[in-house]
Structure formats: C-alpha cells, structure tokens
N, C-alpha and C. Protein backbone atom coordinates (compact mmCIF):
# COMPACT_ATOMS: atom_id res chain seq x y z
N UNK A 1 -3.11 7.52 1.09
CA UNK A 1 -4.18 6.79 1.73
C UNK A 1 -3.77 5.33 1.87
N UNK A 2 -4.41 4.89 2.46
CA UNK A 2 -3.97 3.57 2.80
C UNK A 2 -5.39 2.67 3.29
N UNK A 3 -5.33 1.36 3.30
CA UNK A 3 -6.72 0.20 3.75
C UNK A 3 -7.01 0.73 4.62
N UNK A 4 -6.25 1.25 6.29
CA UNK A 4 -6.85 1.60 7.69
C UNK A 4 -8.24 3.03 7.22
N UNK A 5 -6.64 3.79 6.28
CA UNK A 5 -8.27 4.81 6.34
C UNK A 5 -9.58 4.64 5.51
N UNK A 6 -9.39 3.67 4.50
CA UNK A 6 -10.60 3.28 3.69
C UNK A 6 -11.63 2.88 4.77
N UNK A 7 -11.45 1.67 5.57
CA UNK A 7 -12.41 1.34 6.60
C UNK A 7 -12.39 2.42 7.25
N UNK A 8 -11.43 3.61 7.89
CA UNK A 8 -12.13 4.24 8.62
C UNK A 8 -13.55 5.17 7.95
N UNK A 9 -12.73 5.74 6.70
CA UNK A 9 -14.25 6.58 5.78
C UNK A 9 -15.61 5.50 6.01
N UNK A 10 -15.32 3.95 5.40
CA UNK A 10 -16.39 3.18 5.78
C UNK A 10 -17.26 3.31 6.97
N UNK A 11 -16.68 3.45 8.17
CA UNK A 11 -17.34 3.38 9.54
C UNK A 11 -17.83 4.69 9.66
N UNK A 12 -17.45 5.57 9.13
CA UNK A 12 -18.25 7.00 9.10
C UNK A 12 -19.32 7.31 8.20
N UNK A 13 -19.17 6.29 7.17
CA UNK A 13 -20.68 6.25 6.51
C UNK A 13 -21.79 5.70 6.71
N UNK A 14 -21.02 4.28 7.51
CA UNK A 14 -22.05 3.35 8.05
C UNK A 14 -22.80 4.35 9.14
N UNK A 15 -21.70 4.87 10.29
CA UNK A 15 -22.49 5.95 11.05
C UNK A 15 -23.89 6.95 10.64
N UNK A 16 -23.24 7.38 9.85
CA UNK A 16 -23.80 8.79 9.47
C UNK A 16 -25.11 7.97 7.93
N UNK A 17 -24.40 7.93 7.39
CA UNK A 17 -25.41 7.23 6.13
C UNK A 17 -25.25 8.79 5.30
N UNK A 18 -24.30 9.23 5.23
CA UNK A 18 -24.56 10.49 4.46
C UNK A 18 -23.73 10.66 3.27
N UNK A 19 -23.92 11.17 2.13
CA UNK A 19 -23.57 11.19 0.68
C UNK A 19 -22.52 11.37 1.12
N UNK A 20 -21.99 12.86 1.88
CA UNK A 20 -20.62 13.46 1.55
C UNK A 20 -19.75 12.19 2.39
N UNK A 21 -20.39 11.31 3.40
CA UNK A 21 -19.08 10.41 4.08
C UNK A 21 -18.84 9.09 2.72
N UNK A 22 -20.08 9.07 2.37
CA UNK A 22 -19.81 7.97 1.30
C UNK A 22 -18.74 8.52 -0.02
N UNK A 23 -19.00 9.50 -0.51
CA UNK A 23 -17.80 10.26 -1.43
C UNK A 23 -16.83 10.16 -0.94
N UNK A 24 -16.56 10.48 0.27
CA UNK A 24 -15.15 10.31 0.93
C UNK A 24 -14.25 8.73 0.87
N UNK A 25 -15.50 7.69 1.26
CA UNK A 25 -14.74 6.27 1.50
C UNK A 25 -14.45 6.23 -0.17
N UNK A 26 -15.59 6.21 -1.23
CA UNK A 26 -15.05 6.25 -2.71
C UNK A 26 -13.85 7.10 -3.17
N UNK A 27 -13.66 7.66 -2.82
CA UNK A 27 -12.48 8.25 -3.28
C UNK A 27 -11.05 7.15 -2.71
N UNK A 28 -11.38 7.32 -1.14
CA UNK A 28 -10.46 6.76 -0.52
C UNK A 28 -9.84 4.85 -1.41
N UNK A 29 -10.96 4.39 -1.44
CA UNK A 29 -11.27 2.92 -2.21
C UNK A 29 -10.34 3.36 -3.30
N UNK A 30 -10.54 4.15 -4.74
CA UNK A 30 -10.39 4.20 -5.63
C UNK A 30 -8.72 4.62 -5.52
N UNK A 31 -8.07 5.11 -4.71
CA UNK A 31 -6.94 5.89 -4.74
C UNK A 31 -6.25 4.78 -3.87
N UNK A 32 -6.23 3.70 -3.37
CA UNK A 32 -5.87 2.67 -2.84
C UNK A 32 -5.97 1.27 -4.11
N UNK A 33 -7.07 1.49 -4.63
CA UNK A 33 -6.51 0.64 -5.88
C UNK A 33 -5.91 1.06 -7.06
N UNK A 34 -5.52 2.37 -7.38
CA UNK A 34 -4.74 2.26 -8.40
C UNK A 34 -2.88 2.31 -7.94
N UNK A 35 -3.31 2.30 -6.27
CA UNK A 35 -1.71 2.20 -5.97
C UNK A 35 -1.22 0.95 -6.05
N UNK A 36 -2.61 0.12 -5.74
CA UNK A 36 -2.12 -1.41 -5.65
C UNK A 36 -2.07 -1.62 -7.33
N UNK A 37 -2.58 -1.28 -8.05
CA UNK A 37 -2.71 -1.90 -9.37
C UNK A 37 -0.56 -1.06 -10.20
N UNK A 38 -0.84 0.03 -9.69
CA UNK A 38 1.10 0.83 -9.86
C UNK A 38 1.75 0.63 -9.20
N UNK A 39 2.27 -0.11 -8.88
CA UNK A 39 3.15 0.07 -7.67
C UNK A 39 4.50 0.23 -8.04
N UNK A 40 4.59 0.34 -9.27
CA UNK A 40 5.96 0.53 -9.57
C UNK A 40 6.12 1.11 -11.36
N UNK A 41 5.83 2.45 -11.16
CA UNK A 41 5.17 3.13 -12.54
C UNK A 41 6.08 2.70 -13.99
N UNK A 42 7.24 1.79 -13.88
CA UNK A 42 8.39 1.46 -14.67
C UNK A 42 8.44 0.12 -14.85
N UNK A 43 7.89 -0.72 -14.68
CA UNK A 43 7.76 -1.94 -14.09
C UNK A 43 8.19 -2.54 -15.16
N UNK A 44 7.34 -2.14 -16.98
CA UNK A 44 7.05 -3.15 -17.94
C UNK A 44 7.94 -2.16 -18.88
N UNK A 45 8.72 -1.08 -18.51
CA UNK A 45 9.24 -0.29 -19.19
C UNK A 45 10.64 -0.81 -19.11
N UNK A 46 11.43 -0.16 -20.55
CA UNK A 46 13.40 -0.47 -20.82
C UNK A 46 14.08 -0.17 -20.00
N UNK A 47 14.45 -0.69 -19.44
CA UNK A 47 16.28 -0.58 -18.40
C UNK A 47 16.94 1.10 -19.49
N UNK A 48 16.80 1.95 -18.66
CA UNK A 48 17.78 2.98 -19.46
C UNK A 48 16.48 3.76 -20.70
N UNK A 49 16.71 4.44 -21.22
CA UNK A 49 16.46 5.70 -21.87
C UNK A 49 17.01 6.17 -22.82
N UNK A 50 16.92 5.56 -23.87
CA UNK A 50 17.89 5.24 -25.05
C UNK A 50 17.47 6.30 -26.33
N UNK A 51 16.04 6.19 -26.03
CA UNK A 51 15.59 7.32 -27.16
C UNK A 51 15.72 6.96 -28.50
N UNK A 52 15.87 7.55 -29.40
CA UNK A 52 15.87 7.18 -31.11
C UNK A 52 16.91 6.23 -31.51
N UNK A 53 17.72 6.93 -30.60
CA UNK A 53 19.05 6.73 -31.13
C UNK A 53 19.37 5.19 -30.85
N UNK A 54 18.86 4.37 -30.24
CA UNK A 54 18.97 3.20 -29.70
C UNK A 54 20.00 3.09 -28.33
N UNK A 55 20.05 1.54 -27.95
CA UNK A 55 21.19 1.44 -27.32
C UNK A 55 22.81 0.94 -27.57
C-alpha cells in the first residue's frame, strides 16, 4: 500500500460514508505507517550474526 491508495480508500468513504469503506482506509493508514516507522527491519541491529560464540 502506499499514501495514493490511503487517500484513495479516503475518497470512497467520504463518498459512501460506509463502515466497510472506512475499515478499508484504516487498514490502509495503519499498514503505511508501520512501513514508514520499518523501513529497514535491521537498522539498530549487529553488522553480521555472530551468535554465542561472539565475533
């Protein structure tokens, strides 16, 4: 998902005013910010994979 289709779910709720279009833009919203909030699932994690054993 991406911002274009968030506003688009938006404009179909504004249309319609109906639960199931509004579930749709919430979902859409929510799955657009946790991409922006991950964007890189390794980010704060060790260079390499060292395990017990160290490096």
């Amino acid at each position: 998902m991406n911002e274009h289709d968030e506003q688009a779910a938006w404009s179909c709720f504004a249309q319609t005013g109906r639960v199931q279009d509004y579930l749709i833009y919430s979902q859409c919203k929510q799955q657009n910010t946790v991409l922006q909030e991950e964007p890189d699932g390794n980010q704060y994690g060790r260079p390499g994979d060292y395990g017990a054993a160290g490096g």
